[in-house]
N, C-alpha and C. Protein backbone atom coordinates (compact mmCIF):
# COMPACT_ATOMS: atom_id res chain seq x y z
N UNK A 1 0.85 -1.18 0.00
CA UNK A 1 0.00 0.00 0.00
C UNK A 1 0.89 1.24 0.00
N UNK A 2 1.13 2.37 -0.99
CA UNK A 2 1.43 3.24 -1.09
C UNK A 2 1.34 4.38 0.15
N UNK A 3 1.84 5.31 0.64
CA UNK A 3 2.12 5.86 1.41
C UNK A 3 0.49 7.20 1.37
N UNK A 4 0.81 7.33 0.11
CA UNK A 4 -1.04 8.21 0.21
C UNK A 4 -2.39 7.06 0.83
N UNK A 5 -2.03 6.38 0.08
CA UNK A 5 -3.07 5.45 0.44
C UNK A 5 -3.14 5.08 1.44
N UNK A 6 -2.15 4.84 2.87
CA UNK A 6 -2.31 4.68 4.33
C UNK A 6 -2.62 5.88 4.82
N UNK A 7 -1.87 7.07 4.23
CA UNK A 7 -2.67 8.43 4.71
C UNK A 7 -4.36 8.40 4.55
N UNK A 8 -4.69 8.26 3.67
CA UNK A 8 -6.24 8.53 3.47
C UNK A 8 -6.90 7.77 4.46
N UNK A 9 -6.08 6.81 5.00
CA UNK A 9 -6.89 6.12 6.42
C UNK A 9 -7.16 7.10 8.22
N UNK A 10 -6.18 8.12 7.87
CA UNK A 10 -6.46 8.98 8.77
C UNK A 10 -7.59 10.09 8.46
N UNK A 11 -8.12 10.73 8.97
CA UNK A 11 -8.99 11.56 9.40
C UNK A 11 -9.18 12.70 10.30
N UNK A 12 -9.37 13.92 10.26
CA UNK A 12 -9.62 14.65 11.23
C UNK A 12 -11.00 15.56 10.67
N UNK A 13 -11.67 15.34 12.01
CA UNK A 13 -13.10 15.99 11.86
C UNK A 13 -13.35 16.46 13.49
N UNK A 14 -13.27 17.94 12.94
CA UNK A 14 -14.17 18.31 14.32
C UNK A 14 -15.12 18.09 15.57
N UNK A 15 -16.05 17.10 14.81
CA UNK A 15 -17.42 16.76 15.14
C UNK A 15 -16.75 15.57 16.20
N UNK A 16 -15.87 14.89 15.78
CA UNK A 16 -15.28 13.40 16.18
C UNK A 16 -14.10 13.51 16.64
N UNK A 17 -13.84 13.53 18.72
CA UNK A 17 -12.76 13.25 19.17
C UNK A 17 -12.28 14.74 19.16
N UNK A 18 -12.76 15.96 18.87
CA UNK A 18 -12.23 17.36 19.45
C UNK A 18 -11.20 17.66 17.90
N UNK A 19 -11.62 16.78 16.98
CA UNK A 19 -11.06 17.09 15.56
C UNK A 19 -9.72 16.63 15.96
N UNK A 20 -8.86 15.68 16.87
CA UNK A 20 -7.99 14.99 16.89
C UNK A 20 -7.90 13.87 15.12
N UNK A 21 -6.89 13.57 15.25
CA UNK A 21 -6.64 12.55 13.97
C UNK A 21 -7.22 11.21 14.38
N UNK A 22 -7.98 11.00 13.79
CA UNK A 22 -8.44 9.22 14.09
C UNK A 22 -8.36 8.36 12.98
N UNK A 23 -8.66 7.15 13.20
CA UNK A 23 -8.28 6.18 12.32
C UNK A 23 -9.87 6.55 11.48
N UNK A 24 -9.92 6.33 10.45
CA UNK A 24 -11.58 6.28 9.43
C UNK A 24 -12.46 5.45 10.35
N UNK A 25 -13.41 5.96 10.33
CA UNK A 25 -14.65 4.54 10.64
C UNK A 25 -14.33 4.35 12.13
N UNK A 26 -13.65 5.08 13.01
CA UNK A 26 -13.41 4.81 14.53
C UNK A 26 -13.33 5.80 14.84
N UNK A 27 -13.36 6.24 16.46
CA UNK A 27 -12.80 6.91 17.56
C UNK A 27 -11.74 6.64 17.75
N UNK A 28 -11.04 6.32 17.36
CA UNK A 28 -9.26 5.82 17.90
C UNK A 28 -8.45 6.49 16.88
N UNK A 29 -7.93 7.45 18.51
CA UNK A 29 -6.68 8.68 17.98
C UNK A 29 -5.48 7.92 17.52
N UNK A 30 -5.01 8.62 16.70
CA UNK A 30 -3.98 8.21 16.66
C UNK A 30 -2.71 8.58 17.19
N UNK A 31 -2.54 9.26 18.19
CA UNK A 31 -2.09 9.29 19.70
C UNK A 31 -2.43 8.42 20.63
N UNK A 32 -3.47 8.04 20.53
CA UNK A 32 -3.97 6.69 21.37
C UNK A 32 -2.97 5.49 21.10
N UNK A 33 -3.24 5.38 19.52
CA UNK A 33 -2.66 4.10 19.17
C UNK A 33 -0.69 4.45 19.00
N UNK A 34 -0.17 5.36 19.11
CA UNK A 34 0.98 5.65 19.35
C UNK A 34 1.64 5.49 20.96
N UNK A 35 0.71 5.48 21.72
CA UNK A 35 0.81 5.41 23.00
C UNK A 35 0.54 3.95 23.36
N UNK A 36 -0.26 3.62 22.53
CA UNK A 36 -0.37 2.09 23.20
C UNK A 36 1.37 0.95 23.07
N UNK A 37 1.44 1.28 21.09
CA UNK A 37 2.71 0.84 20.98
C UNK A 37 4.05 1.52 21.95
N UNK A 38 3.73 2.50 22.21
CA UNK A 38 4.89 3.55 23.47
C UNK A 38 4.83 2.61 24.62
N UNK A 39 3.82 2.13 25.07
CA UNK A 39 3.86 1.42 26.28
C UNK A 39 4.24 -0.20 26.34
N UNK A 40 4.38 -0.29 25.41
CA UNK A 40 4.70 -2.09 24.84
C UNK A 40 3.93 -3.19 24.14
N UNK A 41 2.89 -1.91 23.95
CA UNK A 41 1.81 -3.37 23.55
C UNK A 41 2.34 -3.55 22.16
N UNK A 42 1.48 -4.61 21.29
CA UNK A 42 2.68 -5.58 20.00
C UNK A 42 1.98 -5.19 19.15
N UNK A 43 1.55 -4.91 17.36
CA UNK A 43 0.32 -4.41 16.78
C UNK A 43 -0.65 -5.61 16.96
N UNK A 44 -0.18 -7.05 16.88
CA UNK A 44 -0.77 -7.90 17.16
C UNK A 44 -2.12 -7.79 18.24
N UNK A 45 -1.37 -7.48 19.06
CA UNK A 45 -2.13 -7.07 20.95
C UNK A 45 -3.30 -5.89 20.28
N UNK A 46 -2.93 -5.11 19.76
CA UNK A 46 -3.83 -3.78 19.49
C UNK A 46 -5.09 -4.59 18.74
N UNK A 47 -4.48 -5.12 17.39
CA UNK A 47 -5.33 -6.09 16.54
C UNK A 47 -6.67 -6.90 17.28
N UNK A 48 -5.72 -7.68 18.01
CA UNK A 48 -6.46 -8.36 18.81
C UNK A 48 -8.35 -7.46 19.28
N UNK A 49 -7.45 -6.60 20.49
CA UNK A 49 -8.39 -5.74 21.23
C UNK A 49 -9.33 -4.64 20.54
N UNK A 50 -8.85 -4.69 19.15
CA UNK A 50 -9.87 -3.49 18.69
C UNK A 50 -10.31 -4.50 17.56
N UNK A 51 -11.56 -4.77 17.01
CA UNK A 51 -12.05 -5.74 16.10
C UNK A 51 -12.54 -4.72 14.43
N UNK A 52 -12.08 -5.30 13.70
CA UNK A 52 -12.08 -3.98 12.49
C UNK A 52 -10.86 -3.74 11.91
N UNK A 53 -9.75 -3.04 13.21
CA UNK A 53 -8.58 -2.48 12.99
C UNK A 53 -7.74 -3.25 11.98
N UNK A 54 -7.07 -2.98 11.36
CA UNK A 54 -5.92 -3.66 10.21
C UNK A 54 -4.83 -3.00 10.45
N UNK A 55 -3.79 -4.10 10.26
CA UNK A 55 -2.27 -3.81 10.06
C UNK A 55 -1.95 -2.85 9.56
N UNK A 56 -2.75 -1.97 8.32
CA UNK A 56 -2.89 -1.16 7.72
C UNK A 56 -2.80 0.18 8.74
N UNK A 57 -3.90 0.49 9.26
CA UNK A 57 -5.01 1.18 9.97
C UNK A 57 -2.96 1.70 11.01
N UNK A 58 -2.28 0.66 11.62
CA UNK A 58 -1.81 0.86 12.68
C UNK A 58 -0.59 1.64 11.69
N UNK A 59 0.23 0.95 10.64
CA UNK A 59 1.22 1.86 9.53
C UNK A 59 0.56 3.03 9.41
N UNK A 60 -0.77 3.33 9.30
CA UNK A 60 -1.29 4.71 8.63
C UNK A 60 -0.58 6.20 10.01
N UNK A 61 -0.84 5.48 11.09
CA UNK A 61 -0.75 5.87 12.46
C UNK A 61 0.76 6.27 12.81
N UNK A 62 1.72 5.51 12.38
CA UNK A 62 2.87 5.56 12.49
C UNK A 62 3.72 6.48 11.20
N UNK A 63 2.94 6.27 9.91
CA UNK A 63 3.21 7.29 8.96
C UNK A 63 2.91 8.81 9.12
N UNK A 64 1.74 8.74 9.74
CA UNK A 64 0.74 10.62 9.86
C UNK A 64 1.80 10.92 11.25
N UNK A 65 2.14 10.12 11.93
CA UNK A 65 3.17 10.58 13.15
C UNK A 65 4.60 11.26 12.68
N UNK A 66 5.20 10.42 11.61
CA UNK A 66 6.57 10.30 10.76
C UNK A 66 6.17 11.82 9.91
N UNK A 67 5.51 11.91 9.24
CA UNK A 67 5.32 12.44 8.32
C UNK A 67 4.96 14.25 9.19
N UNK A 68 3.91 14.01 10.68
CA UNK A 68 3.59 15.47 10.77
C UNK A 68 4.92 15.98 11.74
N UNK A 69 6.39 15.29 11.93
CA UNK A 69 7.47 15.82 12.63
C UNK A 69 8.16 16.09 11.90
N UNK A 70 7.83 15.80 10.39
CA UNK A 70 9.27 15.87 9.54
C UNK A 70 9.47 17.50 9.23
N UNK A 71 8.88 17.73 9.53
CA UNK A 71 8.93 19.76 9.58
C UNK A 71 9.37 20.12 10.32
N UNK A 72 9.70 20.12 11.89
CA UNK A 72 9.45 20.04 12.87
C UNK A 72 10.91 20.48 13.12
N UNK A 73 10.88 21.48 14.23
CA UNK A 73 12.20 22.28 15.19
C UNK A 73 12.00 21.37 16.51
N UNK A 74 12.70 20.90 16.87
CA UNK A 74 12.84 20.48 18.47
C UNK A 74 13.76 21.07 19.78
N UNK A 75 13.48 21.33 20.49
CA UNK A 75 13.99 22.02 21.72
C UNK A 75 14.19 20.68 22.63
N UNK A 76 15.46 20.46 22.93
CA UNK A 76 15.47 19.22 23.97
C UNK A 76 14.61 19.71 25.47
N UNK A 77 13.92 18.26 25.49
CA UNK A 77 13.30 18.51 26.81
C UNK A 77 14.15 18.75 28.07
N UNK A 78 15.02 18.06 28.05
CA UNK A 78 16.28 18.58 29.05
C UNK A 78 17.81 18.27 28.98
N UNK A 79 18.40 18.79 29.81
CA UNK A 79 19.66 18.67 29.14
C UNK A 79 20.45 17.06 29.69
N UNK A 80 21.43 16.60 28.28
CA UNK A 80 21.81 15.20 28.87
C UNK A 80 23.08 15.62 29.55
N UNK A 81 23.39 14.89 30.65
CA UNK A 81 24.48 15.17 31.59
C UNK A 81 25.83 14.55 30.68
């Protein structure tokens, strides 16, 4: 699947989730699902627990993440000793 084509699986609408990015056809941010993998869960585990979701659905999540930092200035959060 082409890289537009996992994009078009994201979404942002006002009406749904405070116009956060969600997956199509769900409530599930995609900060949600960035946080879940942040915490250890496997895409498998996610798969599992959300019924619908595709392997797809979780790349789209990890691309719109990749893709909305690549602009991006960073200020370290603190300094390394």
């Amino acid at each position: 699947m082409s890289n537009p084509e996992l994009l078009e699986r994201i979404v942002c609408n006002r009406k749904v989730m405070v116009g956060k990015p969600v997956i199509k056809g769900t409530r599930l941010t995609v900060e949600f699902i960035l946080n879940l993998l942040a915490c250890g869960s496997t895409a498998g585990e996610i798969l599992d627990e959300y019924e619908g979701l595709t392997t797809e659905d979780i790349q789209a999540c990890l691309l719109f993440a990749a893709q909305s930092l690549s602009d991006t200035t960073f200020v370290p959060l603190a300094e390394s000793a």
